[in-house]
PDB file of N, CA and C in Angstrom:
ATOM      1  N   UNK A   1       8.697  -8.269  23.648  1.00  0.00           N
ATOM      2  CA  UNK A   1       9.764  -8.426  22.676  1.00  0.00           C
ATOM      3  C   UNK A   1       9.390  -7.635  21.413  1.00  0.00           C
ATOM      4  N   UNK A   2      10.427  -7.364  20.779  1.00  0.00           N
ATOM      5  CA  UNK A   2      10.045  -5.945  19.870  1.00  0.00           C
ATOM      6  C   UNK A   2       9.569  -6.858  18.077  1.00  0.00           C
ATOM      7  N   UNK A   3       9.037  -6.508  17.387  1.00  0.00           N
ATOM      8  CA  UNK A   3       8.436  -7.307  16.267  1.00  0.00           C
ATOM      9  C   UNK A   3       8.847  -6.323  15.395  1.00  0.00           C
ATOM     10  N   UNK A   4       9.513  -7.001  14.051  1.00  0.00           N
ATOM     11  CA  UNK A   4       9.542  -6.599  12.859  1.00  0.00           C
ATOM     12  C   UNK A   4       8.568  -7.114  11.462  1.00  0.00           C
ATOM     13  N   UNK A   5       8.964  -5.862  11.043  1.00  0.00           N
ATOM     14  CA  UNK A   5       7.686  -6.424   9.353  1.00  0.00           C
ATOM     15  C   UNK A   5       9.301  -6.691   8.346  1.00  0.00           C
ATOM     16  N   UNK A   6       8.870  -8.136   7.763  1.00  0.00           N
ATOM     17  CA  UNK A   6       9.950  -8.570   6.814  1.00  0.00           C
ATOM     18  C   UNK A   6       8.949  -8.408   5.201  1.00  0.00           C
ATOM     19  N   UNK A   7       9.540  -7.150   4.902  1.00  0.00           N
ATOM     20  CA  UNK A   7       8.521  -7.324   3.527  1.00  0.00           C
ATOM     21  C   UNK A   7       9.581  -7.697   2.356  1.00  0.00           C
ATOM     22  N   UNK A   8       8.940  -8.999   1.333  1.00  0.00           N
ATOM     23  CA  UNK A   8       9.473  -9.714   0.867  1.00  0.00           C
ATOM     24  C   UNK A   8       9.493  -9.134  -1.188  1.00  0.00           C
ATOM     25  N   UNK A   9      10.654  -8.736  -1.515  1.00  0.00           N
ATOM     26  CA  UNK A   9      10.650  -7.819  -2.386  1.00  0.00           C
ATOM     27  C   UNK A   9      11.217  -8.503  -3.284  1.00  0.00           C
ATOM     28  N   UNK A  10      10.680  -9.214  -4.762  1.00  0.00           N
ATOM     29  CA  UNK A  10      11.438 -10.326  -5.518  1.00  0.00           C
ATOM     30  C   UNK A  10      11.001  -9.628  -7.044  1.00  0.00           C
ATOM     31  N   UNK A  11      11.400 -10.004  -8.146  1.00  0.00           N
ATOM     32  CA  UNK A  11      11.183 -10.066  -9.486  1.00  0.00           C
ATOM     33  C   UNK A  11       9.373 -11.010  -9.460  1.00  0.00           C
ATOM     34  N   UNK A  12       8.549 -10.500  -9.968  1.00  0.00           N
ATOM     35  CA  UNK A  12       7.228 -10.485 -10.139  1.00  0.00           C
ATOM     36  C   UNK A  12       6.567 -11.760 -11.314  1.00  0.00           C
ATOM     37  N   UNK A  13       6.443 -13.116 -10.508  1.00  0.00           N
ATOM     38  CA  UNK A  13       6.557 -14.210 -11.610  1.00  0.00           C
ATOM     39  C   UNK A  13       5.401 -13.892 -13.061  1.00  0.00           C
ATOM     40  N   UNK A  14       5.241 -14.231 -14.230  1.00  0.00           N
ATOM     41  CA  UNK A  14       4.141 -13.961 -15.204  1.00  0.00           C
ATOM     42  C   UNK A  14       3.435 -15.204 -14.370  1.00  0.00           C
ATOM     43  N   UNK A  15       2.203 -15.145 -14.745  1.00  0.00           N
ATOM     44  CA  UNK A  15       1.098 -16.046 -14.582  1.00  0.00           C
ATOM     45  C   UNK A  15       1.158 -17.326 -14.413  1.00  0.00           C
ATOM     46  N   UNK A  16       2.040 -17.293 -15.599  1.00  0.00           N
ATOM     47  CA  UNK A  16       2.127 -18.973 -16.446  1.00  0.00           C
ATOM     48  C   UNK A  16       3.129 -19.203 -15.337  1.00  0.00           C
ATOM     49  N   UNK A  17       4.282 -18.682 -14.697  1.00  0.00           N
ATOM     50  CA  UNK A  17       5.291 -19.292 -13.848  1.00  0.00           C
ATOM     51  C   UNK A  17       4.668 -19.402 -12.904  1.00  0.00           C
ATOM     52  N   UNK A  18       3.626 -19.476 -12.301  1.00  0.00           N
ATOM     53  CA  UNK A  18       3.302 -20.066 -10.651  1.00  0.00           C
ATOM     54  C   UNK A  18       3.001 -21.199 -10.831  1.00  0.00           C
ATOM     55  N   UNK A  19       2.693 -22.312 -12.190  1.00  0.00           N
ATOM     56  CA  UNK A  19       2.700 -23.524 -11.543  1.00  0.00           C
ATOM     57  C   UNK A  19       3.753 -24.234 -12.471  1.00  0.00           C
ATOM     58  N   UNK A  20       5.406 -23.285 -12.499  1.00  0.00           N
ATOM     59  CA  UNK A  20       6.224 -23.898 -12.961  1.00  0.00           C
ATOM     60  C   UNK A  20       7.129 -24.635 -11.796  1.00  0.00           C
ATOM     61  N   UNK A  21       7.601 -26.210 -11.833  1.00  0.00           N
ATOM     62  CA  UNK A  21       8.463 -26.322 -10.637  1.00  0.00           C
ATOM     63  C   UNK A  21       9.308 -25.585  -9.956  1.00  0.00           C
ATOM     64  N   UNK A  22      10.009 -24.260 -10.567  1.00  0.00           N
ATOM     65  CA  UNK A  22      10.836 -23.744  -9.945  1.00  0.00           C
ATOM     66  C   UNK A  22       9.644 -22.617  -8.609  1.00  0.00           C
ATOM     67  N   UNK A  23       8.705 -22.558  -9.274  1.00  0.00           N
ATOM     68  CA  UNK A  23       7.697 -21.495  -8.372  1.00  0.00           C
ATOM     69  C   UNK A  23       7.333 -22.285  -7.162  1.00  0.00           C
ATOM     70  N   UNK A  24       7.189 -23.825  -7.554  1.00  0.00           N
ATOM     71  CA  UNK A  24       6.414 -24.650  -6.417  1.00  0.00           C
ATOM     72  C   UNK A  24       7.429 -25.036  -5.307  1.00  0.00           C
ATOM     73  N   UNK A  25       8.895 -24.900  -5.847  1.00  0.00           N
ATOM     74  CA  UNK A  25       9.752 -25.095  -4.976  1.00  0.00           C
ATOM     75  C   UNK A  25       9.709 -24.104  -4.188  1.00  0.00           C
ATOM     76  N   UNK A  26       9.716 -23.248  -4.476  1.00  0.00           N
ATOM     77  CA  UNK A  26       9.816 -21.665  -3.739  1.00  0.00           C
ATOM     78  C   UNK A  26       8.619 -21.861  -2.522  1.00  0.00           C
ATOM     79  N   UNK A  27       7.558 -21.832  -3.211  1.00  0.00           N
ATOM     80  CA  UNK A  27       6.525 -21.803  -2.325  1.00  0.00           C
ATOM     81  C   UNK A  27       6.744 -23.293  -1.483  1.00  0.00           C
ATOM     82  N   UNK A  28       7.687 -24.164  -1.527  1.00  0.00           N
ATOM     83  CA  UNK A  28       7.734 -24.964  -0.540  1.00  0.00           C
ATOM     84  C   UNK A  28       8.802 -24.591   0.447  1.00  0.00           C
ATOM     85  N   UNK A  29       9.521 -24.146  -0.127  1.00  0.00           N
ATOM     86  CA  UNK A  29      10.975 -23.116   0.477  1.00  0.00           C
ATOM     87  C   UNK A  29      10.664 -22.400   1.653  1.00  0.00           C
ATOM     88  N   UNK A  30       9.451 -21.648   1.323  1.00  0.00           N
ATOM     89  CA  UNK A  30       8.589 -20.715   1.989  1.00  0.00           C
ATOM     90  C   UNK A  30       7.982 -21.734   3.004  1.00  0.00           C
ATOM     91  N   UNK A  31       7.472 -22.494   2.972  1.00  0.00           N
ATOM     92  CA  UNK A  31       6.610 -23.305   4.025  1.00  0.00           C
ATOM     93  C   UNK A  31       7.592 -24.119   4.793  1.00  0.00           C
ATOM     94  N   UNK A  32       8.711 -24.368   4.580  1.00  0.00           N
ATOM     95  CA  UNK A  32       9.687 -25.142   5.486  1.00  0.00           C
ATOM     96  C   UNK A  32      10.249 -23.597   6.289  1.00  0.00           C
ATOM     97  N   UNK A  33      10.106 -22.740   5.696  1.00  0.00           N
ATOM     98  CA  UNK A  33      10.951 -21.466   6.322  1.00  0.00           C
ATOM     99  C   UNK A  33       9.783 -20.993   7.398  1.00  0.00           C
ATOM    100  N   UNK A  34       8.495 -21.110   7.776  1.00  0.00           N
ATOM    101  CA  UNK A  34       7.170 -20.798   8.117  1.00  0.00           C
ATOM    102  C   UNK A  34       7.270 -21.830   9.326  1.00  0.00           C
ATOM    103  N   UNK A  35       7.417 -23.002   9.163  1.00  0.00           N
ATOM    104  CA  UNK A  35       7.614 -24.183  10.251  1.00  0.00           C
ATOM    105  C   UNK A  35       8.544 -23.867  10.909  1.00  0.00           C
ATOM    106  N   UNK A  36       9.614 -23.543  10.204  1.00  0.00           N
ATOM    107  CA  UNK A  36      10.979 -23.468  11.607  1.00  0.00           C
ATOM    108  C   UNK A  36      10.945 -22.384  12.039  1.00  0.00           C
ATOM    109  N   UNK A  37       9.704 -20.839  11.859  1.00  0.00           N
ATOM    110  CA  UNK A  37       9.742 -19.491  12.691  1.00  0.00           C
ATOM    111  C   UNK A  37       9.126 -19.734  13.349  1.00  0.00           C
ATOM    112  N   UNK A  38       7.291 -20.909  13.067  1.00  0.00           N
ATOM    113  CA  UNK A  38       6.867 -21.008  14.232  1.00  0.00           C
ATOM    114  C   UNK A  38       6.861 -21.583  15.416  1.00  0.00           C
ATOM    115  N   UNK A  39       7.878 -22.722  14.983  1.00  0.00           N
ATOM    116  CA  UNK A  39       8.318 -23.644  15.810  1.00  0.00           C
ATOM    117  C   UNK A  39       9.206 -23.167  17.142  1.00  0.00           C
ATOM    118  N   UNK A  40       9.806 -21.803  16.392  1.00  0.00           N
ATOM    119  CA  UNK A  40      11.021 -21.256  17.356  1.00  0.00           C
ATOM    120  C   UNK A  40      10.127 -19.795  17.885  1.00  0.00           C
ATOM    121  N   UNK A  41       8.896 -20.181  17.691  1.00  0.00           N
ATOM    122  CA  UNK A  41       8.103 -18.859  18.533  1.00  0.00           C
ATOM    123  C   UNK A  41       8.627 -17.637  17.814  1.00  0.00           C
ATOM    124  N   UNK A  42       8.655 -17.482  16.518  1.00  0.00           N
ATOM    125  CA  UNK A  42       9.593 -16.362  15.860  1.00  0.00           C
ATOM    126  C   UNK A  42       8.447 -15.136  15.158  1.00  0.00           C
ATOM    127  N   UNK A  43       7.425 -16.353  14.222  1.00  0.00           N
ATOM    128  CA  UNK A  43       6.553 -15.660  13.229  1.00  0.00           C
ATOM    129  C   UNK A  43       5.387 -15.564  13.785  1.00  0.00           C
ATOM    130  N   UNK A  44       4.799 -14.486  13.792  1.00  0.00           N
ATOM    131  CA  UNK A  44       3.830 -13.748  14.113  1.00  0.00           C
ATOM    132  C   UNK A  44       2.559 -14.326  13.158  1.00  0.00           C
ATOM    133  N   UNK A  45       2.779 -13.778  11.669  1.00  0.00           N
ATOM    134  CA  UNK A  45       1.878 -13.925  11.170  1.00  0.00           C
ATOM    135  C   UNK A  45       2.815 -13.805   9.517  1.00  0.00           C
ATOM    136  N   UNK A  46       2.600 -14.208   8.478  1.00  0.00           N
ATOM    137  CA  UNK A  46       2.844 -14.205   6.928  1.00  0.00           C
ATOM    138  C   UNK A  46       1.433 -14.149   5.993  1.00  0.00           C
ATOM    139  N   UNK A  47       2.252 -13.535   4.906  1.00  0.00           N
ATOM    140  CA  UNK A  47       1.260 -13.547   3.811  1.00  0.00           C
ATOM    141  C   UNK A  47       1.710 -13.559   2.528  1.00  0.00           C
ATOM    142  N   UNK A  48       1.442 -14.482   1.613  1.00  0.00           N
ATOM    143  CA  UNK A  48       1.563 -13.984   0.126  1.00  0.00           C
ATOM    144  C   UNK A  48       0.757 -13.078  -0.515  1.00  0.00           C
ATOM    145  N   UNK A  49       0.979 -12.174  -1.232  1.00  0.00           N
ATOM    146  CA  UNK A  49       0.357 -11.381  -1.941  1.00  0.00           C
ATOM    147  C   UNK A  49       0.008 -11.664  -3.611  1.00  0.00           C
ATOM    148  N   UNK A  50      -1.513 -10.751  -3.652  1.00  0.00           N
ATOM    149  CA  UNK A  50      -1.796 -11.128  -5.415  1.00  0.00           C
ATOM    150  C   UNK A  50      -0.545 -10.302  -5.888  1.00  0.00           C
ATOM    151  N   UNK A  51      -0.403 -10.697  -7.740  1.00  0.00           N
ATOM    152  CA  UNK A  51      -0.039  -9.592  -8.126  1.00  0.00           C
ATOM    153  C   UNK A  51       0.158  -8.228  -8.052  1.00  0.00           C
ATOM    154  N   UNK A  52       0.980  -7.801  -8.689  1.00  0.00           N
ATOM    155  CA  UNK A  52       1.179  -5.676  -8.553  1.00  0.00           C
ATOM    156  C   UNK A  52      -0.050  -5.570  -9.701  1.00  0.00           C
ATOM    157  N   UNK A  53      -0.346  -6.197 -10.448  1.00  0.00           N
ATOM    158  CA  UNK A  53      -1.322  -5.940 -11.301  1.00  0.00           C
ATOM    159  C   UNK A  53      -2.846  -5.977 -10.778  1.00  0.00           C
ATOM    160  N   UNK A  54      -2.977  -6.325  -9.520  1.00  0.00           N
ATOM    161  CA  UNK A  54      -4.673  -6.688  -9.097  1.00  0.00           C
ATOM    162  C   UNK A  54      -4.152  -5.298  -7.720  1.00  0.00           C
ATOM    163  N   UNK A  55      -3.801  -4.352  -8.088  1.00  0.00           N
ATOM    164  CA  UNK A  55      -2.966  -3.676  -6.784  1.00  0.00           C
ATOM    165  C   UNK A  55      -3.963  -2.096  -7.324  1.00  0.00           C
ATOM    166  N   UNK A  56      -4.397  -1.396  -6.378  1.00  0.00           N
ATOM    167  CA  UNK A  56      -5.094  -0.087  -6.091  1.00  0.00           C
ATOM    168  C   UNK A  56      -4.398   0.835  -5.624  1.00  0.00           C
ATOM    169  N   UNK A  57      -4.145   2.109  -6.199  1.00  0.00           N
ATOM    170  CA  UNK A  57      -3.786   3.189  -5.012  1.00  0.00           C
ATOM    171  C   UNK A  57      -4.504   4.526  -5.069  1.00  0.00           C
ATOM    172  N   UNK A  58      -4.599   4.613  -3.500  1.00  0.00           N
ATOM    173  CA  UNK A  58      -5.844   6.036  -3.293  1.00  0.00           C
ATOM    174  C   UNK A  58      -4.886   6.448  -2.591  1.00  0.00           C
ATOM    175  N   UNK A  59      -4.933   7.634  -3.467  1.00  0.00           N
ATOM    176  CA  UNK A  59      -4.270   9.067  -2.870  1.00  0.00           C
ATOM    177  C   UNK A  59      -5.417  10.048  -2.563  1.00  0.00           C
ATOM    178  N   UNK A  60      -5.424  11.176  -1.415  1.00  0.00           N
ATOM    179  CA  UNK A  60      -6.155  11.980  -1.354  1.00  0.00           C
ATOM    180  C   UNK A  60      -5.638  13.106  -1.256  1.00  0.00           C
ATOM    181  N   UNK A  61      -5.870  14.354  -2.344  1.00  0.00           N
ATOM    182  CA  UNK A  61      -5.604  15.371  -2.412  1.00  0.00           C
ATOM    183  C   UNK A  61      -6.588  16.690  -2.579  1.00  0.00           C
ATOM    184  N   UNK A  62      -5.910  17.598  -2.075  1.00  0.00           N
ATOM    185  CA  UNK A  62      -6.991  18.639  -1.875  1.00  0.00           C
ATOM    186  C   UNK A  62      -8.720  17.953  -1.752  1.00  0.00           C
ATOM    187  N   UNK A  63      -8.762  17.046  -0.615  1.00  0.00           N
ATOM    188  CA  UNK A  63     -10.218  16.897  -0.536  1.00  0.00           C
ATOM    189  C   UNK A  63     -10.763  15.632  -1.395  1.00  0.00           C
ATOM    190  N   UNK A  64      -9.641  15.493  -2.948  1.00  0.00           N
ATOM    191  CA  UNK A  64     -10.535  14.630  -3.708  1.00  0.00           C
ATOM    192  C   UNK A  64      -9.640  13.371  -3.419  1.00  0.00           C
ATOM    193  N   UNK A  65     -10.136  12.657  -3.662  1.00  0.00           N
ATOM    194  CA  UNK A  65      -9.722  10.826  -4.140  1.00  0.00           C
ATOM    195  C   UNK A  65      -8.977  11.054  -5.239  1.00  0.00           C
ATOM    196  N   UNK A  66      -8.144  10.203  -5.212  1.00  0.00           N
ATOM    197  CA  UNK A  66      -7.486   9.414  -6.634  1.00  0.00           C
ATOM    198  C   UNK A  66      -7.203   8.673  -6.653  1.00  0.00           C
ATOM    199  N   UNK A  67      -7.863   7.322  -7.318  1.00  0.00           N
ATOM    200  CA  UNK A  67      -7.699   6.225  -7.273  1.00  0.00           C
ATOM    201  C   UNK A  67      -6.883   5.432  -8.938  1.00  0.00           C
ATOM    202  N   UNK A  68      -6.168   4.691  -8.256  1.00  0.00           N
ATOM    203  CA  UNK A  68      -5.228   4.564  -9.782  1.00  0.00           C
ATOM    204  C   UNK A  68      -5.065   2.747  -9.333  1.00  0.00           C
ATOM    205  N   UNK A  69      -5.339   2.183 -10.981  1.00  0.00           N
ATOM    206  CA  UNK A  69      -5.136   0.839 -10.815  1.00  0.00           C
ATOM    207  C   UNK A  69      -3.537   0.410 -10.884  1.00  0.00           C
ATOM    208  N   UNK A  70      -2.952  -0.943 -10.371  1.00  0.00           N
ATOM    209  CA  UNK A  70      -1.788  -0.794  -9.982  1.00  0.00           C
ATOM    210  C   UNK A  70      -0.692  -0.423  -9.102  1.00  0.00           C
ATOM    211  N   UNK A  71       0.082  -0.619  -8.999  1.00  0.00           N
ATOM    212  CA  UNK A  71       1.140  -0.099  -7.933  1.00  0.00           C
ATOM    213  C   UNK A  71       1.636   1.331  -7.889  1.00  0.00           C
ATOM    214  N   UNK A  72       1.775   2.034  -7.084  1.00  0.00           N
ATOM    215  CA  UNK A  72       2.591   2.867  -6.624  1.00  0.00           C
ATOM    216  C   UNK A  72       3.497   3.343  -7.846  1.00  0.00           C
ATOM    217  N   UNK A  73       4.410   2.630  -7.801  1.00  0.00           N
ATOM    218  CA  UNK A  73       5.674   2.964  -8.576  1.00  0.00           C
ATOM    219  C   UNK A  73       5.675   1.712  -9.449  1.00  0.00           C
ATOM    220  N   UNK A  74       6.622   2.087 -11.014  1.00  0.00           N
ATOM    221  CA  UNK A  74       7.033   0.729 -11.546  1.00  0.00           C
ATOM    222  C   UNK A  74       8.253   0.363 -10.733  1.00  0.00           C
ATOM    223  N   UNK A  75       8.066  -0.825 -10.862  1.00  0.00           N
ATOM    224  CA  UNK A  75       9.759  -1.399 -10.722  1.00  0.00           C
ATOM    225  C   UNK A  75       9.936  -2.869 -11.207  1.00  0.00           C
ATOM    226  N   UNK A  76      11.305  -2.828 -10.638  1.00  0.00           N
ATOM    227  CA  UNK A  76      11.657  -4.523 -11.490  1.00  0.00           C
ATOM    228  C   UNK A  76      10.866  -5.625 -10.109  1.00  0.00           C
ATOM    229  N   UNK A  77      11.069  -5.351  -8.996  1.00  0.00           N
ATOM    230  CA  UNK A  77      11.018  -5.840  -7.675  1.00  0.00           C
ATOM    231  C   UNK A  77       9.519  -5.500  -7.139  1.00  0.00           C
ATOM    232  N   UNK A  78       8.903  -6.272  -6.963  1.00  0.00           N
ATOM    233  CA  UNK A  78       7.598  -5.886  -6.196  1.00  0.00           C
ATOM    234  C   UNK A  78       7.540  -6.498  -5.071  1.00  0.00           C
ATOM    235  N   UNK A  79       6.907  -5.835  -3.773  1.00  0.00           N
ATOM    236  CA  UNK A  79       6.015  -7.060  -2.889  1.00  0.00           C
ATOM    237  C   UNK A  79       5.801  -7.896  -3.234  1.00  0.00           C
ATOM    238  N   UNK A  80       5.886  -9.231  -3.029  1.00  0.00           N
ATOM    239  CA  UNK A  80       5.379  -9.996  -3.023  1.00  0.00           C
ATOM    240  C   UNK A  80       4.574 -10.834  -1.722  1.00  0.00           C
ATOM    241  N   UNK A  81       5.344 -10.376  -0.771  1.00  0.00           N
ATOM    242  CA  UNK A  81       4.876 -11.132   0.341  1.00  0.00           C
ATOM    243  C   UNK A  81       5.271 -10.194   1.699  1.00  0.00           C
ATOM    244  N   UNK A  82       4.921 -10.655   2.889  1.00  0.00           N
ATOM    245  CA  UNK A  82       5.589 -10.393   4.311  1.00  0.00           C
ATOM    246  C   UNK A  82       5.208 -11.041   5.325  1.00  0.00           C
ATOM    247  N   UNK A  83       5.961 -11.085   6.325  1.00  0.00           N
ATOM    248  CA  UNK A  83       6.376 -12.050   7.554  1.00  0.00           C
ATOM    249  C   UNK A  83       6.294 -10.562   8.893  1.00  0.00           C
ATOM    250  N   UNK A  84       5.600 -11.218  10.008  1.00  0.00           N
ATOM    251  CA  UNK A  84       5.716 -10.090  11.464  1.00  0.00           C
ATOM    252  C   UNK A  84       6.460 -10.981  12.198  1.00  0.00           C
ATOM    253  N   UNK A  85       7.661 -10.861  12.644  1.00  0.00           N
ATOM    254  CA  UNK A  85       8.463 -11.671  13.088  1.00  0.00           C
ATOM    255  C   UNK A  85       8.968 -10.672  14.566  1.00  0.00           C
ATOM    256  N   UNK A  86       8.735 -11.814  15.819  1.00  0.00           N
ATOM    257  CA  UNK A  86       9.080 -11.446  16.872  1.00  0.00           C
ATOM    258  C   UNK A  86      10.576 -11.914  17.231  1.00  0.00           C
ATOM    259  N   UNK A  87      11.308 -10.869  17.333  1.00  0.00           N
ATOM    260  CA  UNK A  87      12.843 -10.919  17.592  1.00  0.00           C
ATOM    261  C   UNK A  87      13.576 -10.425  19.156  1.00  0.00           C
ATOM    262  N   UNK A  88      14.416 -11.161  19.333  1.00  0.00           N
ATOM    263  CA  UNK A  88      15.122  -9.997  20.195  1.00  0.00           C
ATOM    264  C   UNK A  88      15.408  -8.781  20.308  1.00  0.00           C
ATOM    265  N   UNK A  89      15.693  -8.578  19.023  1.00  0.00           N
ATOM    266  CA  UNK A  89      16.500  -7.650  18.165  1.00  0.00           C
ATOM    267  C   UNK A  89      16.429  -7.636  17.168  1.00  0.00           C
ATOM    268  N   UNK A  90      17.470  -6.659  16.474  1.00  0.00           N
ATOM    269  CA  UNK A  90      17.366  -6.414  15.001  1.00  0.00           C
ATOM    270  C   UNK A  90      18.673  -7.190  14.572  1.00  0.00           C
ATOM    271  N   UNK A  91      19.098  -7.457  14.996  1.00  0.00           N
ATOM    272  CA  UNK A  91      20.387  -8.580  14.993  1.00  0.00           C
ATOM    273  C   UNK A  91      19.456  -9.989  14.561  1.00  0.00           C
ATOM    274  N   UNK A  92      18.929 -10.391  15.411  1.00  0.00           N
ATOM    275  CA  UNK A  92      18.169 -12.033  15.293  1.00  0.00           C
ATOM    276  C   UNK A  92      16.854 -12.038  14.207  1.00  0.00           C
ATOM    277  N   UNK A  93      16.486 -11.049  13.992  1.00  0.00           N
ATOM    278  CA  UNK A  93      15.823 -10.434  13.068  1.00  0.00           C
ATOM    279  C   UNK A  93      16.714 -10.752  11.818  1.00  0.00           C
ATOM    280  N   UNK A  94      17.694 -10.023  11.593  1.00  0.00           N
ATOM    281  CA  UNK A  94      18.118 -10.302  10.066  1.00  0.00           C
ATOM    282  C   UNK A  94      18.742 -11.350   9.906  1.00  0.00           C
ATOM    283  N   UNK A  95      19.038 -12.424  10.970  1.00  0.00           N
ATOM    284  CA  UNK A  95      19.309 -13.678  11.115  1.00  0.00           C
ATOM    285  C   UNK A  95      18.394 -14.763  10.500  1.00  0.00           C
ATOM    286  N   UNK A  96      16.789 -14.353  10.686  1.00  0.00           N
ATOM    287  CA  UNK A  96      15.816 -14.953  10.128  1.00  0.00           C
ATOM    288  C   UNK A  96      15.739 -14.642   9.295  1.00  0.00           C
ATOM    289  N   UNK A  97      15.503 -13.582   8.656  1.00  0.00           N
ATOM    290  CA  UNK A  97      15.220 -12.776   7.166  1.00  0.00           C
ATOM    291  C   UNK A  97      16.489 -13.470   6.104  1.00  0.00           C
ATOM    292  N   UNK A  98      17.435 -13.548   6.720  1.00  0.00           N
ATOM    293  CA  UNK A  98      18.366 -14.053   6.006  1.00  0.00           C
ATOM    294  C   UNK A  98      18.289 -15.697   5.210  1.00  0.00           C
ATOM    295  N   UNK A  99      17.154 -16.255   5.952  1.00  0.00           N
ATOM    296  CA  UNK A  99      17.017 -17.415   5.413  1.00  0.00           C
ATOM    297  C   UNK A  99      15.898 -17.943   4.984  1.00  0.00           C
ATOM    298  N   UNK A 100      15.389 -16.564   4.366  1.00  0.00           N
ATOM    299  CA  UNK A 100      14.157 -16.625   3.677  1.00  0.00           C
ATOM    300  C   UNK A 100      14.728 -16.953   2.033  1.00  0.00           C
ATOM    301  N   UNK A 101      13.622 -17.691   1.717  1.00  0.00           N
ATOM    302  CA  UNK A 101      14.281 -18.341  -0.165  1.00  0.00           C
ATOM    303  C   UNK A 101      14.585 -17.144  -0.507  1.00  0.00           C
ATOM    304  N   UNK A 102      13.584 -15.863  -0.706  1.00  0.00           N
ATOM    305  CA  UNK A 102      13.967 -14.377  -1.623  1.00  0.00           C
ATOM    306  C   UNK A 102      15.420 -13.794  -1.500  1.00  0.00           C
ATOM    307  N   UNK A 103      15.809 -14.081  -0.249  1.00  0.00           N
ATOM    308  CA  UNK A 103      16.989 -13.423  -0.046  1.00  0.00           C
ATOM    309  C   UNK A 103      18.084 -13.625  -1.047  1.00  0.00           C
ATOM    310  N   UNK A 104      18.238 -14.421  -1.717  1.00  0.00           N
ATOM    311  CA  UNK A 104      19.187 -15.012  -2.394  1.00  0.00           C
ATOM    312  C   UNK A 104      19.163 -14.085  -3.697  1.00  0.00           C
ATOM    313  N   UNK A 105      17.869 -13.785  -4.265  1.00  0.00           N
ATOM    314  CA  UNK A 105      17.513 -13.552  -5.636  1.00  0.00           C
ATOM    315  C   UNK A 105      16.719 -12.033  -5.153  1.00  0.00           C
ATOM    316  N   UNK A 106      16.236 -11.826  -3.934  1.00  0.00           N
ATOM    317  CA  UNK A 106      14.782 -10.431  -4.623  1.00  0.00           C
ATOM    318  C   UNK A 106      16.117  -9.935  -3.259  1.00  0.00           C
ATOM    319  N   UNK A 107      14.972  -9.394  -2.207  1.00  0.00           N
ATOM    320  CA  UNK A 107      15.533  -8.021  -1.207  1.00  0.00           C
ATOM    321  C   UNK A 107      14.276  -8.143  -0.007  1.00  0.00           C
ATOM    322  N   UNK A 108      14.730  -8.249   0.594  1.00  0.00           N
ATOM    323  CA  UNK A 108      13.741  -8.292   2.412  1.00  0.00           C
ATOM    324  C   UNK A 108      13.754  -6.932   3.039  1.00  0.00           C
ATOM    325  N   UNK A 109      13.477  -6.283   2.948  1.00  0.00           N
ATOM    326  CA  UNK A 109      13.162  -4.775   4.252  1.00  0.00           C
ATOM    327  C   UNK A 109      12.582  -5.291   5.259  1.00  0.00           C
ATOM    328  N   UNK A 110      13.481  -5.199   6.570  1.00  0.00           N
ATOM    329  CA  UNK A 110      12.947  -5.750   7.577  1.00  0.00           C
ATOM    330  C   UNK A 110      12.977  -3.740   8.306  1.00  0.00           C
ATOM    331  N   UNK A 111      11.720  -3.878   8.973  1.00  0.00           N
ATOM    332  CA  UNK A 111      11.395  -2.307   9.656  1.00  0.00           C
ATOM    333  C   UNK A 111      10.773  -2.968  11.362  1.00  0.00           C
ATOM    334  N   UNK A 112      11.162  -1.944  11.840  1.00  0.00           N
ATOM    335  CA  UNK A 112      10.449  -2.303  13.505  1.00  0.00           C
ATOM    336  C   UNK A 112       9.262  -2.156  13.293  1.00  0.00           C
ATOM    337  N   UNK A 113       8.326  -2.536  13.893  1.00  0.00           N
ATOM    338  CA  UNK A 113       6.830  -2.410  14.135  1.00  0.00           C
ATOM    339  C   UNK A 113       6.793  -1.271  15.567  1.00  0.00           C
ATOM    340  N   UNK A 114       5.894  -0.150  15.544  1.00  0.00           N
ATOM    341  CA  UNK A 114       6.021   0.471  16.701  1.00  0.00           C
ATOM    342  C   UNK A 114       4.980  -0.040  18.111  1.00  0.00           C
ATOM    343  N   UNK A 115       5.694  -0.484  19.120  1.00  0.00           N
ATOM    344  CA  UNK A 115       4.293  -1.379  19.854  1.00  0.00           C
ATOM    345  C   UNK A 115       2.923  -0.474  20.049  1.00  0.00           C
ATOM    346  N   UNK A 116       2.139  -1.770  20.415  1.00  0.00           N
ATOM    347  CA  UNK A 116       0.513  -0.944  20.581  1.00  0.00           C
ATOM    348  C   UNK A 116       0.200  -1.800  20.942  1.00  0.00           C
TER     349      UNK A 116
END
């Protein structure tokens, strides 16, 4: 069965908001949404991610390294998280993604995984 990566793309909480109730709901949001993928043989595997601020990027050019603290790009929306979710399809796929808490408020990119 073919597996997708659901990468979970939201507004980037400050510090102080992860142990505000609205964060703890989320992260419970998230764990009732985790029970009913694995329950239905759906989720592969999940992860929350640190901050875009504890984030590295190595580029290699002409030979050398470049290593830069931080993300990639700015934006309003960062990673925050992702889900490997085994689907039928890409149909039942965005069926699940769809009822992830972020969906409402951030943006999910769901991509095929190529098998191996």
């Amino acid at each position: 069965m073919p597996r997708y990566l659901a990468i979970i793309y939201r507004p980037e909480p400050k510090q102080e908001t992860c142990e505000s109730p609205e964060f703890r709901a989320l992260f419970h949001a998230y764990e009732a949404f985790s029970d009913k993928a694995v329950a239905a043989g759906v989720r592969q595997t999940a992860a929350a991610l640190h901050p875009s601020s504890t984030a590295t990027t190595v580029r290699v050019r002409d030979r050398k390294m470049l290593i830069m603290d931080g993300p990639f790009a700015e934006s309003k929306e960062q990673v925050g998280g992702f889900y490997v979710l085994e689907c039928k399809d890409l149909d039942e796929a965005i069926e699940w993604v769809a009822q992830m808490p972020n969906a409402v408020d951030g943006a999910i990119e769901i991509r095929p995984i190529f098998p191996g």
